[in-house]
C-alpha atoms as a PDB file:
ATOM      1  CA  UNK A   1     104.770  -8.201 -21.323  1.00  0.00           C
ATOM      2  CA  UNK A   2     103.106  -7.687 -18.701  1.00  0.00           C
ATOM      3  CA  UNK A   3     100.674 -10.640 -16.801  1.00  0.00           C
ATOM      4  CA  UNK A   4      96.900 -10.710 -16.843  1.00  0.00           C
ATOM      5  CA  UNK A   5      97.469 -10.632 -13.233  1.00  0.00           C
ATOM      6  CA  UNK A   6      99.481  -7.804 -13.004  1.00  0.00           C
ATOM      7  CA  UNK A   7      96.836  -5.862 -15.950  1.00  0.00           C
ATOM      8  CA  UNK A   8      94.105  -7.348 -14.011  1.00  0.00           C
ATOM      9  CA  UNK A   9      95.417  -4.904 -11.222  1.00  0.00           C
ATOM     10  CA  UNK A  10      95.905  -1.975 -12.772  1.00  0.00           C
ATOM     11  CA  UNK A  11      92.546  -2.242 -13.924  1.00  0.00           C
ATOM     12  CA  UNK A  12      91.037  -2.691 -10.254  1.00  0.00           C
ATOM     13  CA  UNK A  13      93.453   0.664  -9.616  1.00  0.00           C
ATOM     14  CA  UNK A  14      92.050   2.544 -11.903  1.00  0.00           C
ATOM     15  CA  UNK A  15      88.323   1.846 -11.427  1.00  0.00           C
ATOM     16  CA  UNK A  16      88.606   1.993  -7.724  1.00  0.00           C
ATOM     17  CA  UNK A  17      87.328   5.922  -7.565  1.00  0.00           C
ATOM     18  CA  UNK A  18      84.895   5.360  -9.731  1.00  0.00           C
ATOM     19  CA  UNK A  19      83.626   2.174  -7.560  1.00  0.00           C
ATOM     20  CA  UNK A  20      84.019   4.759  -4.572  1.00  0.00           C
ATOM     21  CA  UNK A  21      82.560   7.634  -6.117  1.00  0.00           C
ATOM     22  CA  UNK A  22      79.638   5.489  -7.242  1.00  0.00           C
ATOM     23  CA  UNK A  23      78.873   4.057  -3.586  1.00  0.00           C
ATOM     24  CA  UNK A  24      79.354   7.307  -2.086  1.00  0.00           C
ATOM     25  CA  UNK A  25      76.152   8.550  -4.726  1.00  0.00           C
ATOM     26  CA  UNK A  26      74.617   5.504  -3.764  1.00  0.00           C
ATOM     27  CA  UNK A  27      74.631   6.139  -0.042  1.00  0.00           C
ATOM     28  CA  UNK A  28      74.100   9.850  -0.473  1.00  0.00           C
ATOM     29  CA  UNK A  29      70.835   8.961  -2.971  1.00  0.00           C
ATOM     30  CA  UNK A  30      69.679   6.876  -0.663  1.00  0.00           C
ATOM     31  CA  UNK A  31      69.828   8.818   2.269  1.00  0.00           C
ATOM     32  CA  UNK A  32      68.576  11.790   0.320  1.00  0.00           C
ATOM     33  CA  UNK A  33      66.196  10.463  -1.976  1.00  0.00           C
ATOM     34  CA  UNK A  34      65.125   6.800  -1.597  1.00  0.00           C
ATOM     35  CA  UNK A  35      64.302   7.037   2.080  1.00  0.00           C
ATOM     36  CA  UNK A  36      62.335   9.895   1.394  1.00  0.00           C
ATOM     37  CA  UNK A  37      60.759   8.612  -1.185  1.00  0.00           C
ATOM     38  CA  UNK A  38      59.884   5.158   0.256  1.00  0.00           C
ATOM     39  CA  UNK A  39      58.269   7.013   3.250  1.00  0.00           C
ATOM     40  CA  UNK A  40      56.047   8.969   1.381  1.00  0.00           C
ATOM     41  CA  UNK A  41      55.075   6.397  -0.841  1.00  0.00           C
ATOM     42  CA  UNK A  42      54.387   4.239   2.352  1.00  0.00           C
ATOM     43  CA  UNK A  43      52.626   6.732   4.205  1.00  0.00           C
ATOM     44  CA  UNK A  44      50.315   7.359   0.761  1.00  0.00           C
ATOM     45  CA  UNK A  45      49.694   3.486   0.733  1.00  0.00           C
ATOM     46  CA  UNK A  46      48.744   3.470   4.300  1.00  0.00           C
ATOM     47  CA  UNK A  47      46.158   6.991   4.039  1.00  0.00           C
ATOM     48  CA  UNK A  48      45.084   5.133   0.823  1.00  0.00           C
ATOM     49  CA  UNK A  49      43.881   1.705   2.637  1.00  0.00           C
ATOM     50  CA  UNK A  50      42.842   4.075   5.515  1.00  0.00           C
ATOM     51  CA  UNK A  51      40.650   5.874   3.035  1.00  0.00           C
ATOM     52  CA  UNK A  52      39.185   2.827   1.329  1.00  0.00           C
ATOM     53  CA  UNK A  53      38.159   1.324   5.237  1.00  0.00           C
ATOM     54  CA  UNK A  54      36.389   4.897   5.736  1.00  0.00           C
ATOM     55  CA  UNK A  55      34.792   4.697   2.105  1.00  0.00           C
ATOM     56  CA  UNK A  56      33.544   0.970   3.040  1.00  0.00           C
ATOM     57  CA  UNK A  57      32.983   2.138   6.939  1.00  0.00           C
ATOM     58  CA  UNK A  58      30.514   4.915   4.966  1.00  0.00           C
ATOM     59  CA  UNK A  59      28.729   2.159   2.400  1.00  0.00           C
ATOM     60  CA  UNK A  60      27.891   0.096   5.341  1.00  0.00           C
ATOM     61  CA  UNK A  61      26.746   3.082   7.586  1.00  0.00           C
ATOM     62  CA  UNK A  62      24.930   4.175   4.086  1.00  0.00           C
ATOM     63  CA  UNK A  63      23.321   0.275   3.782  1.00  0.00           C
ATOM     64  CA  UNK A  64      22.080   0.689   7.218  1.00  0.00           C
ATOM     65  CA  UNK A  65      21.346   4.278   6.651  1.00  0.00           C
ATOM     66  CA  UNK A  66      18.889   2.748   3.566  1.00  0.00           C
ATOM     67  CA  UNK A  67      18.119  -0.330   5.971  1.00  0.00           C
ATOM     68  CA  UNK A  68      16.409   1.691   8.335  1.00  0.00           C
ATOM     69  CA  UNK A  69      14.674   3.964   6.258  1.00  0.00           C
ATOM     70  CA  UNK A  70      13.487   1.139   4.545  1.00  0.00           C
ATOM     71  CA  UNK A  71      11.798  -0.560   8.073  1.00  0.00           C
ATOM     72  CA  UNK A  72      10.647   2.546   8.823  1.00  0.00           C
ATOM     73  CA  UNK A  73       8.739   3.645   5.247  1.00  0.00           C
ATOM     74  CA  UNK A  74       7.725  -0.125   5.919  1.00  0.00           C
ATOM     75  CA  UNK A  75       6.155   0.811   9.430  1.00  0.00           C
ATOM     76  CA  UNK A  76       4.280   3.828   7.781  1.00  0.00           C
ATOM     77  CA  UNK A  77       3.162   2.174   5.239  1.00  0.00           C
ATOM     78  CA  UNK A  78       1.566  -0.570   7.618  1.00  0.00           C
ATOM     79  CA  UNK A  79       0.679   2.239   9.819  1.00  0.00           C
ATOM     80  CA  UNK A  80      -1.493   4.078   6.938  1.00  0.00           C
ATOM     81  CA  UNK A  81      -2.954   1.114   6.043  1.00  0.00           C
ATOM     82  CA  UNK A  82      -3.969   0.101   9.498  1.00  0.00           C
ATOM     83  CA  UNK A  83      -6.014   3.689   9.428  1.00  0.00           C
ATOM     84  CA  UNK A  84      -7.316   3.181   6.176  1.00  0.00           C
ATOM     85  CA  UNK A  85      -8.680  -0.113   7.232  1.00  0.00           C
ATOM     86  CA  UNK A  86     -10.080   1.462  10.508  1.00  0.00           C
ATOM     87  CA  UNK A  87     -11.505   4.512   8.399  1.00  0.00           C
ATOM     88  CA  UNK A  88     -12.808   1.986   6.084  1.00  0.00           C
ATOM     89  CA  UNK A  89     -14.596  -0.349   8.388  1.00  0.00           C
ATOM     90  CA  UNK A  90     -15.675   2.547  10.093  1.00  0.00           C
ATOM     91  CA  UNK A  91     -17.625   3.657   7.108  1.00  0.00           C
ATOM     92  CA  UNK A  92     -18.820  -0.341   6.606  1.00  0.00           C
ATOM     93  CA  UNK A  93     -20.050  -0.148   9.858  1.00  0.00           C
ATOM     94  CA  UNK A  94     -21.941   3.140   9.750  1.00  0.00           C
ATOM     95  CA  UNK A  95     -23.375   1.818   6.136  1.00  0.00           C
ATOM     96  CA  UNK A  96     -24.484  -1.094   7.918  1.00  0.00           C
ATOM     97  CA  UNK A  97     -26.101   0.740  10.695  1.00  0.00           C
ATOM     98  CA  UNK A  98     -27.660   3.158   8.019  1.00  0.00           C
ATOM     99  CA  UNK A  99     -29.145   0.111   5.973  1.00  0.00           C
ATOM    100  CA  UNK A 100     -30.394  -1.516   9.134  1.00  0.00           C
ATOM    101  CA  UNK A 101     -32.214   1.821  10.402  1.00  0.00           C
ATOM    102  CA  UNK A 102     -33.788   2.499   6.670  1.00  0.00           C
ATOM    103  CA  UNK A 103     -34.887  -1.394   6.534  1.00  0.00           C
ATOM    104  CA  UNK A 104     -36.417  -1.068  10.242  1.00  0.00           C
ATOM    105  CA  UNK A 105     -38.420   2.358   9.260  1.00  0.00           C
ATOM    106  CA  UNK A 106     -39.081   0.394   5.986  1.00  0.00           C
ATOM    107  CA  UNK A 107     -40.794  -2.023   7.815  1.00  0.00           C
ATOM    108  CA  UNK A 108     -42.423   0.044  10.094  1.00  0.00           C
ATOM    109  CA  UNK A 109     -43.979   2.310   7.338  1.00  0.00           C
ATOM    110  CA  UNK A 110     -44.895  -0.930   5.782  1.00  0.00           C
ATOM    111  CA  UNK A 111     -46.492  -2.599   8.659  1.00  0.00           C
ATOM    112  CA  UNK A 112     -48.412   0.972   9.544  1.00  0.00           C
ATOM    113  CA  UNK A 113     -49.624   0.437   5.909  1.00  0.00           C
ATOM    114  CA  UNK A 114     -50.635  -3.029   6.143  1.00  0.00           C
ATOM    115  CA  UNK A 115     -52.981  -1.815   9.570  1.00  0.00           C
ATOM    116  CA  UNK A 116     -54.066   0.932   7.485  1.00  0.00           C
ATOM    117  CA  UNK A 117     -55.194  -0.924   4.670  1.00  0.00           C
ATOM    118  CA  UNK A 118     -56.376  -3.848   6.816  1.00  0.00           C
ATOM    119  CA  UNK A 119     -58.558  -0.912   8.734  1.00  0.00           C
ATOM    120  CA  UNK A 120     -59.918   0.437   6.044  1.00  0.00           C
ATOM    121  CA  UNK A 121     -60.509  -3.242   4.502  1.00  0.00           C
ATOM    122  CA  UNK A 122     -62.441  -3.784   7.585  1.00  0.00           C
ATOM    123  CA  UNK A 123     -64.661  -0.558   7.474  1.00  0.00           C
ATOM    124  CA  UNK A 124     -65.440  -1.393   4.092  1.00  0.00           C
ATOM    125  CA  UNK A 125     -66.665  -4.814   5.120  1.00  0.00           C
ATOM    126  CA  UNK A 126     -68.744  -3.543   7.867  1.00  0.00           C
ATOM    127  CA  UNK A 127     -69.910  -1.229   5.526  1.00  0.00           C
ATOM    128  CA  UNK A 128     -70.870  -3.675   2.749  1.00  0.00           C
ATOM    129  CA  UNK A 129     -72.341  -6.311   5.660  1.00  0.00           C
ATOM    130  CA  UNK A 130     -74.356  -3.327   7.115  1.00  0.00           C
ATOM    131  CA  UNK A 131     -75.669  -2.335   3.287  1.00  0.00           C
ATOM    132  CA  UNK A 132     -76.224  -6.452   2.195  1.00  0.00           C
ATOM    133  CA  UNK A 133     -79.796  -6.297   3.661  1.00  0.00           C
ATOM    134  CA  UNK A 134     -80.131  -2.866   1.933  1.00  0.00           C
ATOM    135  CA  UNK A 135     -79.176  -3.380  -1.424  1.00  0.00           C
ATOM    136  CA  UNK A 136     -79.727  -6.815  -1.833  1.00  0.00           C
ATOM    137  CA  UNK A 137     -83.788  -5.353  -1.019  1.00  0.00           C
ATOM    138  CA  UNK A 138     -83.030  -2.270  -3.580  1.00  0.00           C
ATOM    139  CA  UNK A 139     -81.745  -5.098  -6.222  1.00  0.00           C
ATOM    140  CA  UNK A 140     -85.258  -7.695  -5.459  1.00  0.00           C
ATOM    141  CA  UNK A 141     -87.380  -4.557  -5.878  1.00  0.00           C
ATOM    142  CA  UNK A 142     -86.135  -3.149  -8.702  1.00  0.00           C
ATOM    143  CA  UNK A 143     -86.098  -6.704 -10.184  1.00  0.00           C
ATOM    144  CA  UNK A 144     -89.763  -7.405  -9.651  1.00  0.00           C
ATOM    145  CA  UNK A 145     -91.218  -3.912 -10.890  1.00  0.00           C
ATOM    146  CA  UNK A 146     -88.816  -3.973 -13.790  1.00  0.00           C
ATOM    147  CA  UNK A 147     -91.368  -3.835 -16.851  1.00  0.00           C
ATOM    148  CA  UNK A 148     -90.467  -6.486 -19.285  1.00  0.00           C
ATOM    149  CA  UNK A 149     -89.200  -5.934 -22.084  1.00  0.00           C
ATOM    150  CA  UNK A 150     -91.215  -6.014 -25.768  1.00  0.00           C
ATOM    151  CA  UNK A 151     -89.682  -8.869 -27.944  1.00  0.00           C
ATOM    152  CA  UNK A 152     -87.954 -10.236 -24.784  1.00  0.00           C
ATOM    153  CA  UNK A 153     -88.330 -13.192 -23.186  1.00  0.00           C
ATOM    154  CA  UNK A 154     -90.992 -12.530 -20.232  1.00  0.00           C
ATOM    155  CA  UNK A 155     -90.337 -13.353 -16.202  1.00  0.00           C
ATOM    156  CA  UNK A 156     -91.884 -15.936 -14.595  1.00  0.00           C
ATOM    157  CA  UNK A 157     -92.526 -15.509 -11.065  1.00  0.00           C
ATOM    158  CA  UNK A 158     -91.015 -18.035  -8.802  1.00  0.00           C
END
């Protein structure tokens, strides 16, 4: 009977082409396949980071993008509501000045009134203290040749 040894070497005999035939696949897989593969795989990862710092290189150029437009709707707004506020007190101001020249022709129609009325106030004065003597004779005369009355009292003279 043969040794283990001995078996053991036969066996290692008989598997050697298949060990070589095996590494040979190996080397001829690798060249041909795996290396290939690996690259390409590699060169995918690195457009795929390069793609995802563009894509973040974009989001920040669109926050600043947004950013500005934002400062700058910002500036319009202040901008139209610095000329409304203009407009606006423009209009105050011109109500103001409208108010002020009503009131002053107001008041000037009012005083002219006043005169007027104090005039003719006047006149009618003189005229009254020019017709006293007048009437206040008309009134005595009229008095004294009055016939009395029947079943009145009668005047006494004074």
């Amino acid at each position: 009977m043969p040794s283990i040894g001995h078996q053991l070497g036969e066996l290692f005999l008989g598997a050697a082409p298949t060990a070589l035939t095996i590494l040979f696949f190996y080397f001829i897989l690798r060249a041909l396949f795996f290396q290939p593969l690996l690259r390409v795989m590699a060169e995918r990862d690195a457009r795929t980071a390069g793609a995802q710092k563009a894509a973040e290189a974009a989001q920040a150029a669109a926050a600043e993008k947004v950013r500005q437009y934002q400062e700058a709707l910002k500036q319009a707004r202040g901008k139209v509501y610095a000329e409304q506020e203009a407009v606006r007190k423009k209009l105050l101001d011109e109500r103001a000045a409208q108010l002020k020249e009503a009131r002053n022709k107001a008041s000037a129609e009012v005083r002219t009134a006043k005169d007027r009325v104090a005039g003719e106030l006047a006149a009618a004065q003189r005229e009254v203290e020019s017709s006293v003597a007048q009437l206040s004779a008309e009134i005595a005369r009229r008095i004294l040749q009055a016939p009395p009355r029947p079943g009145g009292p009668a005047r006494e003279a004074r």
